[in-house]
C-alpha atoms as a PDB file:
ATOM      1  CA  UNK A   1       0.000   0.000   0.000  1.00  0.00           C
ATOM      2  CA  UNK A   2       2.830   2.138   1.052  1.00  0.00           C
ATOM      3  CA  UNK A   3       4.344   1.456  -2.348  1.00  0.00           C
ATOM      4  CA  UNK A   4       0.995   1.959  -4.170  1.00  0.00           C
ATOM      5  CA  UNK A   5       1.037   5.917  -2.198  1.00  0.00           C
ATOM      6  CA  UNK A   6       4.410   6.186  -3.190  1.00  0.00           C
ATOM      7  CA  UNK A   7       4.030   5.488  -6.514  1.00  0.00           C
ATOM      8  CA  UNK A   8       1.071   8.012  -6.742  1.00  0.00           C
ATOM      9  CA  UNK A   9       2.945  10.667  -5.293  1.00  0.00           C
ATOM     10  CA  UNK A  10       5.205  10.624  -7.786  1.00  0.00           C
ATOM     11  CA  UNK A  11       2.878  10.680 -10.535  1.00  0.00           C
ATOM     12  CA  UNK A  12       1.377  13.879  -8.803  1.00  0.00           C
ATOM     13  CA  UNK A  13       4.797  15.531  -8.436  1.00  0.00           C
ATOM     14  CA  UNK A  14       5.976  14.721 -12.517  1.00  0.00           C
ATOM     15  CA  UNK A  15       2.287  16.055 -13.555  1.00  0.00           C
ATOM     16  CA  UNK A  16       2.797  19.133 -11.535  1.00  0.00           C
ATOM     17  CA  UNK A  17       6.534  19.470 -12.881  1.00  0.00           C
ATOM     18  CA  UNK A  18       4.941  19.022 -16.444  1.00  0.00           C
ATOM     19  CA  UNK A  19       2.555  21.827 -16.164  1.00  0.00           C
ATOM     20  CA  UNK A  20       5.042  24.202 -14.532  1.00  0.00           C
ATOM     21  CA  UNK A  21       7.514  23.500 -17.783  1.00  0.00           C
ATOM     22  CA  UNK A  22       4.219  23.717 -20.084  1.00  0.00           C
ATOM     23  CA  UNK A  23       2.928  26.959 -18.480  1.00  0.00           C
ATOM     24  CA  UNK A  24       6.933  28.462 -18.539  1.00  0.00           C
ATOM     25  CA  UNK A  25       6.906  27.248 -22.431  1.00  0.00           C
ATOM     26  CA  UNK A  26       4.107  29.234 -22.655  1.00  0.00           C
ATOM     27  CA  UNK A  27       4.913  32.581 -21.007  1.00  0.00           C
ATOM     28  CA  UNK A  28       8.463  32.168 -22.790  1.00  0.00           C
ATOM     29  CA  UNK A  29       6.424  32.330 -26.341  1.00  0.00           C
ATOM     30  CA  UNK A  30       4.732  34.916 -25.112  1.00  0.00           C
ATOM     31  CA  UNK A  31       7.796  36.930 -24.367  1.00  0.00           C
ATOM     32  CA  UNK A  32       9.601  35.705 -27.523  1.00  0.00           C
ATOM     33  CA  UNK A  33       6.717  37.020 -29.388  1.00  0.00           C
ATOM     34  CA  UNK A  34       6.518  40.309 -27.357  1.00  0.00           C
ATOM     35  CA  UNK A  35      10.218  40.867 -28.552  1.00  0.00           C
ATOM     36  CA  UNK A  36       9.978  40.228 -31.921  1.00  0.00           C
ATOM     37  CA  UNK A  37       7.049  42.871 -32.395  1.00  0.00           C
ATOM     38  CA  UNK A  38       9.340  45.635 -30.612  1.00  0.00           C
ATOM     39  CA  UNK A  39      11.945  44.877 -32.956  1.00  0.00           C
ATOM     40  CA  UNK A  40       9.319  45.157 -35.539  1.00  0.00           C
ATOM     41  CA  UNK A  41       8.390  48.411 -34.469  1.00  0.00           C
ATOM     42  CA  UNK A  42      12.324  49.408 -33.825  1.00  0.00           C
ATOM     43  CA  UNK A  43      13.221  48.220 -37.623  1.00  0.00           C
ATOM     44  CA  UNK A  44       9.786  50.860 -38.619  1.00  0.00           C
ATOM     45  CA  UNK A  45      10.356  53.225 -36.212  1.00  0.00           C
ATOM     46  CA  UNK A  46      12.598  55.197 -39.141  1.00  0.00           C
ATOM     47  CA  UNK A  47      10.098  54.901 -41.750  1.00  0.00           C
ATOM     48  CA  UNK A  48       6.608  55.589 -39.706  1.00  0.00           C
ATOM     49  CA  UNK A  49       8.456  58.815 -37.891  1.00  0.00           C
ATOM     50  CA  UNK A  50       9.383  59.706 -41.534  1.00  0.00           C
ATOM     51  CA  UNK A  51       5.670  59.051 -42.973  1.00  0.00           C
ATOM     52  CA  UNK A  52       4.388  61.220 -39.744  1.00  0.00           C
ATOM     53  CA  UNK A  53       6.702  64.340 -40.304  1.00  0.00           C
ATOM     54  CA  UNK A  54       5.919  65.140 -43.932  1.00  0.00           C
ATOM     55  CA  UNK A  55       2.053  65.888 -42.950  1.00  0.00           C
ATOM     56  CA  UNK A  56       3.518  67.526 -39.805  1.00  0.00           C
ATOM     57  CA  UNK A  57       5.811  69.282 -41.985  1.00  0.00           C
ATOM     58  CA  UNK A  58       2.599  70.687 -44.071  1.00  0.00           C
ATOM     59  CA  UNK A  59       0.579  71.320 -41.418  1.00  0.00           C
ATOM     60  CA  UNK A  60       3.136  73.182 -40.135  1.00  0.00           C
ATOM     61  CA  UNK A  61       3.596  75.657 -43.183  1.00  0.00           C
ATOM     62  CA  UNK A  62       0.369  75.613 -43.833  1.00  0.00           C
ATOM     63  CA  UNK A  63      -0.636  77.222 -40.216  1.00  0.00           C
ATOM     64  CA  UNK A  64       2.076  79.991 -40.767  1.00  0.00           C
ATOM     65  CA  UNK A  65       0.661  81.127 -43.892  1.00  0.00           C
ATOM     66  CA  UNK A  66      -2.981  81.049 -42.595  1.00  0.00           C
ATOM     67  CA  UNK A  67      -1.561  82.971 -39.419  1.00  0.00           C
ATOM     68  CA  UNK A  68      -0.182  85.633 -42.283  1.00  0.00           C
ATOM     69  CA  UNK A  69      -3.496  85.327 -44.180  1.00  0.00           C
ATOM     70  CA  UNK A  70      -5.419  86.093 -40.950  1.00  0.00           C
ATOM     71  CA  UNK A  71      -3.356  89.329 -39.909  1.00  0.00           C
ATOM     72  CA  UNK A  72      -4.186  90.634 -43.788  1.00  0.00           C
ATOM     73  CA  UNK A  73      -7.545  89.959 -43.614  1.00  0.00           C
ATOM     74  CA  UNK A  74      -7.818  91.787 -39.756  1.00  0.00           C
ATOM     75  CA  UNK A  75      -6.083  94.612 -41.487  1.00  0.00           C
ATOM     76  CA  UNK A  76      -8.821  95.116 -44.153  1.00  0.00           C
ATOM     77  CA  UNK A  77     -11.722  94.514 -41.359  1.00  0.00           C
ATOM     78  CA  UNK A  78     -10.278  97.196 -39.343  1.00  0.00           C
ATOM     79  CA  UNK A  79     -10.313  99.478 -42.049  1.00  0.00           C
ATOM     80  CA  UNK A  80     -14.157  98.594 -43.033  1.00  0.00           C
ATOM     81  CA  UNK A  81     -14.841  99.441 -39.338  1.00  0.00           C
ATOM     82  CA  UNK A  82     -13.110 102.620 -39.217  1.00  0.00           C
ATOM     83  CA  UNK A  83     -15.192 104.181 -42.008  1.00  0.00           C
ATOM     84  CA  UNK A  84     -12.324 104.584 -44.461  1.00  0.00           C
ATOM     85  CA  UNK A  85     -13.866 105.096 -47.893  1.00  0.00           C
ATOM     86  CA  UNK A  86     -14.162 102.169 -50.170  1.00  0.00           C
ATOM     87  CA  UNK A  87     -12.220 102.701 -53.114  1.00  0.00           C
ATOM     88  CA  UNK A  88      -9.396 103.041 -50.647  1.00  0.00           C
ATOM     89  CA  UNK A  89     -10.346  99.864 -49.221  1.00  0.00           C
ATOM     90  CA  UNK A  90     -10.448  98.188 -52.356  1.00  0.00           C
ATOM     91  CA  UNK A  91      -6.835  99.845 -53.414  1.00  0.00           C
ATOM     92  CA  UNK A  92      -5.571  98.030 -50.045  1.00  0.00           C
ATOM     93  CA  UNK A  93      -7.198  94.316 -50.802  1.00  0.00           C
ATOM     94  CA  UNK A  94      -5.560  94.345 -54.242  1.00  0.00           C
ATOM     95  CA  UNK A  95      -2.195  95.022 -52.504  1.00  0.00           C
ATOM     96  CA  UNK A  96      -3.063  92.363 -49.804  1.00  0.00           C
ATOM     97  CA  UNK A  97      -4.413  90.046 -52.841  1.00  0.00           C
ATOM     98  CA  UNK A  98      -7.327  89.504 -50.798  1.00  0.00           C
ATOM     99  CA  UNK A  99      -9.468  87.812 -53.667  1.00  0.00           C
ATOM    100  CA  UNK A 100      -6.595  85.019 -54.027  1.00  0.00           C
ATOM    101  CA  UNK A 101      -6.262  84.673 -49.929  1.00  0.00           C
ATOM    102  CA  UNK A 102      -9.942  83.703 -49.578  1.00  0.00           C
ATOM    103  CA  UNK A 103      -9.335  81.142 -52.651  1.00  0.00           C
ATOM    104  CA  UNK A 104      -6.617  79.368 -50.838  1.00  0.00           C
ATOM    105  CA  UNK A 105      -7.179  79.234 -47.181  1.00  0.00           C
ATOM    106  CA  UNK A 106      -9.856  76.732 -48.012  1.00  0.00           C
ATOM    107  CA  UNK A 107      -7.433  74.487 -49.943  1.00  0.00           C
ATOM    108  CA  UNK A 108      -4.834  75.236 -47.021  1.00  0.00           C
ATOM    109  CA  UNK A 109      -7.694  74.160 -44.314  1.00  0.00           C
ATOM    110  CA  UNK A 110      -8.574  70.971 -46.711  1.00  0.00           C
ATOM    111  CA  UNK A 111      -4.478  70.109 -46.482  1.00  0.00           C
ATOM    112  CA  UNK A 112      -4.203  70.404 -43.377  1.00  0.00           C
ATOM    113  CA  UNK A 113      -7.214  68.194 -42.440  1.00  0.00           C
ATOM    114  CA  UNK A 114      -5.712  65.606 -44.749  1.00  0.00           C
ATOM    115  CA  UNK A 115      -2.579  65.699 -43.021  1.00  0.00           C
ATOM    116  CA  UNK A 116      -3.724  65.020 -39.348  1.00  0.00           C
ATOM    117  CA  UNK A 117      -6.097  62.505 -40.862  1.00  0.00           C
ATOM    118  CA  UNK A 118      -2.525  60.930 -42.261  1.00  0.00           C
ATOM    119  CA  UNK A 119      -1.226  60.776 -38.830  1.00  0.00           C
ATOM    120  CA  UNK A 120      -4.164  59.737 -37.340  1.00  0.00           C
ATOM    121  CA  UNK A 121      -4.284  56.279 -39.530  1.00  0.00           C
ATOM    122  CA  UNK A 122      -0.864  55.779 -38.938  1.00  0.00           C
ATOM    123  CA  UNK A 123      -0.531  56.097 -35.169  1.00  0.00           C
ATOM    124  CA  UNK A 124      -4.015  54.214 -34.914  1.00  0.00           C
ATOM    125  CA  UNK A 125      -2.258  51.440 -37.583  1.00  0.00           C
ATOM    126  CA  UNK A 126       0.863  51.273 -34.979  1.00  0.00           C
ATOM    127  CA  UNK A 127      -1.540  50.864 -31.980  1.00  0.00           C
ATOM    128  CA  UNK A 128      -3.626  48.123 -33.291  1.00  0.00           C
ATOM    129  CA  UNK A 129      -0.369  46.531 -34.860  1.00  0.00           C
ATOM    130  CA  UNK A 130       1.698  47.100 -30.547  1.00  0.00           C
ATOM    131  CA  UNK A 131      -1.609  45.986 -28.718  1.00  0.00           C
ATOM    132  CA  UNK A 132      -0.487  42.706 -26.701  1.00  0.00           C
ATOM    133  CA  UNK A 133      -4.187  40.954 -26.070  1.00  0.00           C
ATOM    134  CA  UNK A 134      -3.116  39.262 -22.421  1.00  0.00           C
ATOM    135  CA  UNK A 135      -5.883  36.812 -22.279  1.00  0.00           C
ATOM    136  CA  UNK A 136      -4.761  35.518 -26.145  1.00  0.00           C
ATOM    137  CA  UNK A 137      -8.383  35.382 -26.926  1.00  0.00           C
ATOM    138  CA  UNK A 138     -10.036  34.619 -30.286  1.00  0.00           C
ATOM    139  CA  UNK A 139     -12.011  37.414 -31.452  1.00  0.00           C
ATOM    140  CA  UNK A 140     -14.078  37.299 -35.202  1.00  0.00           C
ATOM    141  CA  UNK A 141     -11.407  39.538 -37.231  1.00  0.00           C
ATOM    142  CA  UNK A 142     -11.350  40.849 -40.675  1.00  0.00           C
ATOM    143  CA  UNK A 143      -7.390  39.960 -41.835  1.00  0.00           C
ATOM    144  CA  UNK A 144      -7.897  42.093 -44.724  1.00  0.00           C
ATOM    145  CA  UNK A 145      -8.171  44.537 -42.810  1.00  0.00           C
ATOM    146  CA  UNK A 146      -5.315  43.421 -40.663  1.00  0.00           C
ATOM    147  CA  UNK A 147      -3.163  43.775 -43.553  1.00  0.00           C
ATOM    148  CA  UNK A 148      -4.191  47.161 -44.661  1.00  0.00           C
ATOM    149  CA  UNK A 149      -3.250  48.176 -41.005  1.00  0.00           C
ATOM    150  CA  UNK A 150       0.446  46.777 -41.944  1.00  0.00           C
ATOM    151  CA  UNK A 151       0.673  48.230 -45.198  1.00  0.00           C
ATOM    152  CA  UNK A 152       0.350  51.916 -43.159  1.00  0.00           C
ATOM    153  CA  UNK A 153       3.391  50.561 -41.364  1.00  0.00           C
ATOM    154  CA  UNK A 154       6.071  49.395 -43.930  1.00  0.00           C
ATOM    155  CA  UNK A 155       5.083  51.860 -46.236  1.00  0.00           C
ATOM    156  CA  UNK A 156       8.057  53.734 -46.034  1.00  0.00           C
ATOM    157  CA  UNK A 157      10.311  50.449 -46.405  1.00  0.00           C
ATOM    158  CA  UNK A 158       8.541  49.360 -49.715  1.00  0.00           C
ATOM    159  CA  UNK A 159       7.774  52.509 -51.222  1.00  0.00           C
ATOM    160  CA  UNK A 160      11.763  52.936 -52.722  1.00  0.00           C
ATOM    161  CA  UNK A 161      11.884  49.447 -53.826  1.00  0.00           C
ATOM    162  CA  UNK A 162       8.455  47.462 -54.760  1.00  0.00           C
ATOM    163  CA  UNK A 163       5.087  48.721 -55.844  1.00  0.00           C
ATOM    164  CA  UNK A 164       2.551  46.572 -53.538  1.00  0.00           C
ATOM    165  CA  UNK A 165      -0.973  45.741 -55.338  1.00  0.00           C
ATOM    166  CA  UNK A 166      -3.550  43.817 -53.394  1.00  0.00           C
ATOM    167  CA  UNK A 167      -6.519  41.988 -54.443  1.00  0.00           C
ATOM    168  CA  UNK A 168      -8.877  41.665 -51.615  1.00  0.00           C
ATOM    169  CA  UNK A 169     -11.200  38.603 -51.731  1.00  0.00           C
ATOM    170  CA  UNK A 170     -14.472  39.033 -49.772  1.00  0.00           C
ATOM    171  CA  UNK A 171     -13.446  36.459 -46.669  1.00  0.00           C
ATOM    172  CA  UNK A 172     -15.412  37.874 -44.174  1.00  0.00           C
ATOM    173  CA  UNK A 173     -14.350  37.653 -40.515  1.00  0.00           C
ATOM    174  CA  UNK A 174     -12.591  34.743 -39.220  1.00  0.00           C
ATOM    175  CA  UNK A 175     -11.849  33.553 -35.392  1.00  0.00           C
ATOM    176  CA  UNK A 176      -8.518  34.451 -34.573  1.00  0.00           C
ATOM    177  CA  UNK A 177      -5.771  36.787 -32.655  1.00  0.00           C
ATOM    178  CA  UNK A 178      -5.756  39.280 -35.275  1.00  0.00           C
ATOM    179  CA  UNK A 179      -2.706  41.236 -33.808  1.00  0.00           C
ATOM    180  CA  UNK A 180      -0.685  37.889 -33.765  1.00  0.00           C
ATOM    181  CA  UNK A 181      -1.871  37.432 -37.295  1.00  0.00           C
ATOM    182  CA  UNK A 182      -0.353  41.460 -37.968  1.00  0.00           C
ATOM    183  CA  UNK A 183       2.828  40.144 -36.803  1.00  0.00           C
ATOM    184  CA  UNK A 184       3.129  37.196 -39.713  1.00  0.00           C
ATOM    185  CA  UNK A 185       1.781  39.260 -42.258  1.00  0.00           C
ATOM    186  CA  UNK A 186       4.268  41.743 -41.385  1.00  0.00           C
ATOM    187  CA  UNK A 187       7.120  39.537 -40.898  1.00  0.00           C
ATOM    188  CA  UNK A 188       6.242  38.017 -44.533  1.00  0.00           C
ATOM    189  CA  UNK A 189       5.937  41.557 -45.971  1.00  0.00           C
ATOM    190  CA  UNK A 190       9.190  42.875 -44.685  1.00  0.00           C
ATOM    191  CA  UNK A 191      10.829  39.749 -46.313  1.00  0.00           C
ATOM    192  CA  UNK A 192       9.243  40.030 -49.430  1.00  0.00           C
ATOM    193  CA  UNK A 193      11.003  43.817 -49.508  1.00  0.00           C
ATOM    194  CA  UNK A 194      14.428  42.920 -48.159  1.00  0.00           C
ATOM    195  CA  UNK A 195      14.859  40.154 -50.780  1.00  0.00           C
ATOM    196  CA  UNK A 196      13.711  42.653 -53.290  1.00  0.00           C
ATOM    197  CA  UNK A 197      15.830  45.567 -51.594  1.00  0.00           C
ATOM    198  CA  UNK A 198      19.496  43.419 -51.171  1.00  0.00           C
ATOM    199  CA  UNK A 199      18.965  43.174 -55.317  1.00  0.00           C
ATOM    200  CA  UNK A 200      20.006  46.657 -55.743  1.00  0.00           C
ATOM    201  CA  UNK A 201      18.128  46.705 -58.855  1.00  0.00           C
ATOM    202  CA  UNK A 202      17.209  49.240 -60.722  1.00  0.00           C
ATOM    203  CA  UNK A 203      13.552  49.726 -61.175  1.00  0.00           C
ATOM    204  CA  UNK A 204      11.433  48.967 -58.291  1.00  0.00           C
ATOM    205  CA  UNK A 205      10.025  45.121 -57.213  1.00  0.00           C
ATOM    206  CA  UNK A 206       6.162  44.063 -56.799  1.00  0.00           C
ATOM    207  CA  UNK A 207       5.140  42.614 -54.113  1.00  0.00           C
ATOM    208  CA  UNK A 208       0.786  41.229 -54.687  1.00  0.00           C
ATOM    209  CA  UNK A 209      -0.850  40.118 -51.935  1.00  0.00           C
ATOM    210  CA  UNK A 210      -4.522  37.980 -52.695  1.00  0.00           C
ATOM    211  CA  UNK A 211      -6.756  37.085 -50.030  1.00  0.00           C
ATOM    212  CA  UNK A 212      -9.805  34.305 -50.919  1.00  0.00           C
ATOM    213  CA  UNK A 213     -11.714  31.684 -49.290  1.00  0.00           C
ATOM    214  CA  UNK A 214     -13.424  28.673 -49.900  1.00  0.00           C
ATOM    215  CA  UNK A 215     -16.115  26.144 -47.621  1.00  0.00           C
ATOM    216  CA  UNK A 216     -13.063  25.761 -44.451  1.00  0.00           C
ATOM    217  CA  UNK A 217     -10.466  27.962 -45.186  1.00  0.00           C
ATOM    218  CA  UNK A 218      -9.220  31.373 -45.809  1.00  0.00           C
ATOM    219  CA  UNK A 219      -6.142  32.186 -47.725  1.00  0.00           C
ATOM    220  CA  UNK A 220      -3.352  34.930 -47.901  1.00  0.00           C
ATOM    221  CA  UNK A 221      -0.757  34.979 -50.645  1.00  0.00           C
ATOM    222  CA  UNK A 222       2.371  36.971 -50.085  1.00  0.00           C
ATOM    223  CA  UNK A 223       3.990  36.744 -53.816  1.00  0.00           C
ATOM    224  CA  UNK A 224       7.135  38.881 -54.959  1.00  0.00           C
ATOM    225  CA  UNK A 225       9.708  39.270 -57.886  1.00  0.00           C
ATOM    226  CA  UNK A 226      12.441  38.799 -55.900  1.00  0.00           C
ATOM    227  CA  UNK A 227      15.778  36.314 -56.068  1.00  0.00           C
ATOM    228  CA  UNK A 228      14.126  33.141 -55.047  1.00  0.00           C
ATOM    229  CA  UNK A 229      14.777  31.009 -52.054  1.00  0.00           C
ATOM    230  CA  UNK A 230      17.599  28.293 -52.472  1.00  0.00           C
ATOM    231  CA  UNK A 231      16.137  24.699 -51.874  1.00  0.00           C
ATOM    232  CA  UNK A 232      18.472  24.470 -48.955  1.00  0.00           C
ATOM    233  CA  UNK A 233      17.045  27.544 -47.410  1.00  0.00           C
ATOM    234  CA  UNK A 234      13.653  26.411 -47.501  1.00  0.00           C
ATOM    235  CA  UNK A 235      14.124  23.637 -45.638  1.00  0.00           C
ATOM    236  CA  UNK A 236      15.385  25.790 -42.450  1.00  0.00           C
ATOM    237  CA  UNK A 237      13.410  28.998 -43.048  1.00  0.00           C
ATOM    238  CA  UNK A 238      10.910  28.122 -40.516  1.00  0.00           C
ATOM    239  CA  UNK A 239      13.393  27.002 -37.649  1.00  0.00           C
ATOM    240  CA  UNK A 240      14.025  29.201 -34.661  1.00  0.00           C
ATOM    241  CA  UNK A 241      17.480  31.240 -34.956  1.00  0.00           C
ATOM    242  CA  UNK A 242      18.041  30.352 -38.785  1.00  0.00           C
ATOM    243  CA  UNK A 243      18.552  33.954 -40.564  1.00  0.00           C
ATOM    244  CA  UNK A 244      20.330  34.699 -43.464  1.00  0.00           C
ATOM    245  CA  UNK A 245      21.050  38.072 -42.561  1.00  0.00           C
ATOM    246  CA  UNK A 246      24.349  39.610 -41.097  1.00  0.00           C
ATOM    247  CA  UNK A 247      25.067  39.472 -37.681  1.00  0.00           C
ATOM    248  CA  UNK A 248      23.485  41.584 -35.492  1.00  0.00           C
ATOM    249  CA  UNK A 249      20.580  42.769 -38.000  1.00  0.00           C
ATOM    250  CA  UNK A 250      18.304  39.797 -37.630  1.00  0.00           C
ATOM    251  CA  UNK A 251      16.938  37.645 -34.836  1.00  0.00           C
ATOM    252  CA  UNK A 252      15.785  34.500 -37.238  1.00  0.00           C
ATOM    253  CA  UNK A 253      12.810  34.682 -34.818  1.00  0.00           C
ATOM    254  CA  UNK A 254      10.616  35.880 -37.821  1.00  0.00           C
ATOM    255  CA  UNK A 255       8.944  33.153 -40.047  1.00  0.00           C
ATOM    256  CA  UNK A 256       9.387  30.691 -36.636  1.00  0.00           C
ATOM    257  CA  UNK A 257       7.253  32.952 -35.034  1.00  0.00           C
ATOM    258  CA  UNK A 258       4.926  33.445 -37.583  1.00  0.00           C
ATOM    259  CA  UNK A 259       5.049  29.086 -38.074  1.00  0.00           C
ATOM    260  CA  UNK A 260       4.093  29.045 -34.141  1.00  0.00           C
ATOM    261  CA  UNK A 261       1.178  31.240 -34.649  1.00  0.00           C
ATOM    262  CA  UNK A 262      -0.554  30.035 -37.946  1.00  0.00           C
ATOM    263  CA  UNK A 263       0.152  26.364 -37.769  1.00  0.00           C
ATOM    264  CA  UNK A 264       0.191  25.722 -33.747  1.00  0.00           C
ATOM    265  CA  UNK A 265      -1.838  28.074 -32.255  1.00  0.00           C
ATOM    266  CA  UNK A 266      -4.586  28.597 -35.573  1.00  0.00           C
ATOM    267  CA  UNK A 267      -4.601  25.266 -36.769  1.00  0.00           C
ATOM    268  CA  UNK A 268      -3.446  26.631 -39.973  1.00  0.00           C
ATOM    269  CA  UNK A 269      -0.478  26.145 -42.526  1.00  0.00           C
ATOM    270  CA  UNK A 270       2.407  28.197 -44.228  1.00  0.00           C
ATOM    271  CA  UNK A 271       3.231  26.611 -47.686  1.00  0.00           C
ATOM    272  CA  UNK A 272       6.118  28.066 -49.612  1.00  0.00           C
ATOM    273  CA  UNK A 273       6.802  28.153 -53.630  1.00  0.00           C
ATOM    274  CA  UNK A 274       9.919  29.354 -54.476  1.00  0.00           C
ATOM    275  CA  UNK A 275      12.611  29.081 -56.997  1.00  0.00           C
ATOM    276  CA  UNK A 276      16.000  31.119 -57.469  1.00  0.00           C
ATOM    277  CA  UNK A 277      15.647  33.917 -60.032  1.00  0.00           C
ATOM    278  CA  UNK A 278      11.624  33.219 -60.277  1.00  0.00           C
ATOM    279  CA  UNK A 279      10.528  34.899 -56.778  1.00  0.00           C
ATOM    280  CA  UNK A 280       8.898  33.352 -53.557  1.00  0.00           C
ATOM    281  CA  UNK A 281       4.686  33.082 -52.642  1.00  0.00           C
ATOM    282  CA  UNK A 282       4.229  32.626 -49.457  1.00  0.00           C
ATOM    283  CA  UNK A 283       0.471  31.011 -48.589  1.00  0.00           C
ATOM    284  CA  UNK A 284      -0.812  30.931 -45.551  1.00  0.00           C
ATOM    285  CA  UNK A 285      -3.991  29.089 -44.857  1.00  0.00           C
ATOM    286  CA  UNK A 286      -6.065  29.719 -41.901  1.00  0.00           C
ATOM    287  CA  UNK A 287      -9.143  27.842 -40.768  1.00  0.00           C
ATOM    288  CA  UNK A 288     -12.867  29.898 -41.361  1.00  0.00           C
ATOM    289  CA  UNK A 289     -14.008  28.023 -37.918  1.00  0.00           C
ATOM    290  CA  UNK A 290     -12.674  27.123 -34.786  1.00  0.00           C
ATOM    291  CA  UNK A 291     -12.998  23.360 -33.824  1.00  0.00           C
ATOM    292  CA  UNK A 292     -14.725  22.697 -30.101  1.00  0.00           C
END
């Protein structure tokens, strides 16, 4: 009997070790993947500052001339007040080029609404993208719309080097972490434009991106013009720590990362066609329904 207890006790103790590793595995992916978006947003950080400071640039200008259109236009309402007589009043808006001042602080209002509106997609585009969801809840998502969100963010990276075109399917929403799913489509995105950029060529790249569905799944297809991926390549591009960048600019965390969270934690798959000189598709396939 004593042996029986024994026995049992141990079998307690290993499941309770086994959970402790399996909950530390867990909070360790968590972390990895934590890490991996703030390099994501360190490796932007250049380009999105860049894409905020050209409407704040505008904006800018824009509120100094208005400032200068304002203090002309006071001038000539100050005179209307005062009783001078009209013709001299008139004289005075010609040499103020009042006519042309009303014209354009309309078009300089319209800018400058543009411009904020520019800032606010892209800093609402980075929040969605940084928001950690603790709980790592399913929600109903719309990835298309999950990828426009990334598109805000790398457009500075792809803009010098591949036009992007994307042809939207109508997928509908689909259970899922949507900002885990932001992090593979951006990690696949960035790729796509690195393998384009280290060509040096030229003209610019294109990058397409297609979304569809059918009964059970929806699809994403990440296809560019680039080099190609070596057959040897392929076979460790999903492993953790494989990179083929230089030392010290990549993690290799990237397409394990994005493996982790389509295949293990969506049920899903990442299927890759690539030859050398004849560019890379990546396809990721993610389930329309989550299995009880």
């Amino acid at each position: 009997m004593k042996e029986c207890t024994a026995q049992f006790d141990s079998v307690v103790t290993e499941n309770e070790s086994l959970r402790g590793m399996v909950h530390h595995l867990k909070e360790t992916q968590g972390q990895l993947l934590r890490s991996e978006k703030l390099a994501s947003i360190g490796r932007l950080s250049a380009g999105i500052a860049h894409e905020i400071n050209n409407p704040v640039g505008f904006v800018s200008s824009n509120s100094t001339t208005l400032l200068g259109y304002i203090s002309r236009i006071k001038e000539i309402l100050k005179m209307y007040r005062t009783g001078i007589r009209k013709e001299i009043i008139e004289k005075r808006e010609k040499q103020l080029k009042i006519e042309f001042i009303l014209d354009d602080i309309d078009k300089l209002i319209m800018e400058n609404i543009e411009g904020l509106a520019r800032i606010t997609t892209i800093v609402n585009n980075l929040k969605k993208f940084a928001h950690d969801s603790q709980s790592g809840e399913f929600i109903n998502a719309d990835i298309n719309e999950g990828i426009r969100s990334v598109l805000v963010l790398v457009k500075n990276e792809s803009k010098y080097y591949a036009d992007i075109i994307t042809d939207f399917g109508d997928i509908g929403q689909i259970p899922c972490t949507i900002s885990e799913l932001n992090q593979t489509f951006l990690n696949i995105i960035m790729n796509a434009i690195q393998a384009i950029k280290e060509q040096e060529r030229k003209e610019k790249g294109l990058i397409t991106i297609k979304t569809w569905k059918d009964d059970a799944w929806a699809y994403v297809a990440v296809t560019d013009d680039g080099p190609g991926i070596p057959g040897e390549i392929r076979k460790k591009i999903f492993s953790p720590f494989f990179t083929t960048k230089p030392e010290g600019t990549g993690t290799g965390l990237g397409l394990n990362i994005c493996y982790e969270i389509v295949v293990d934690k969506h049920g899903g798959d990442i299927q890759i066609d690539s030859r050398p000189g004849a560019g890379t598709t990546f396809t990721v396939k993610l389930p329309r329904t989550r299995g009880e």
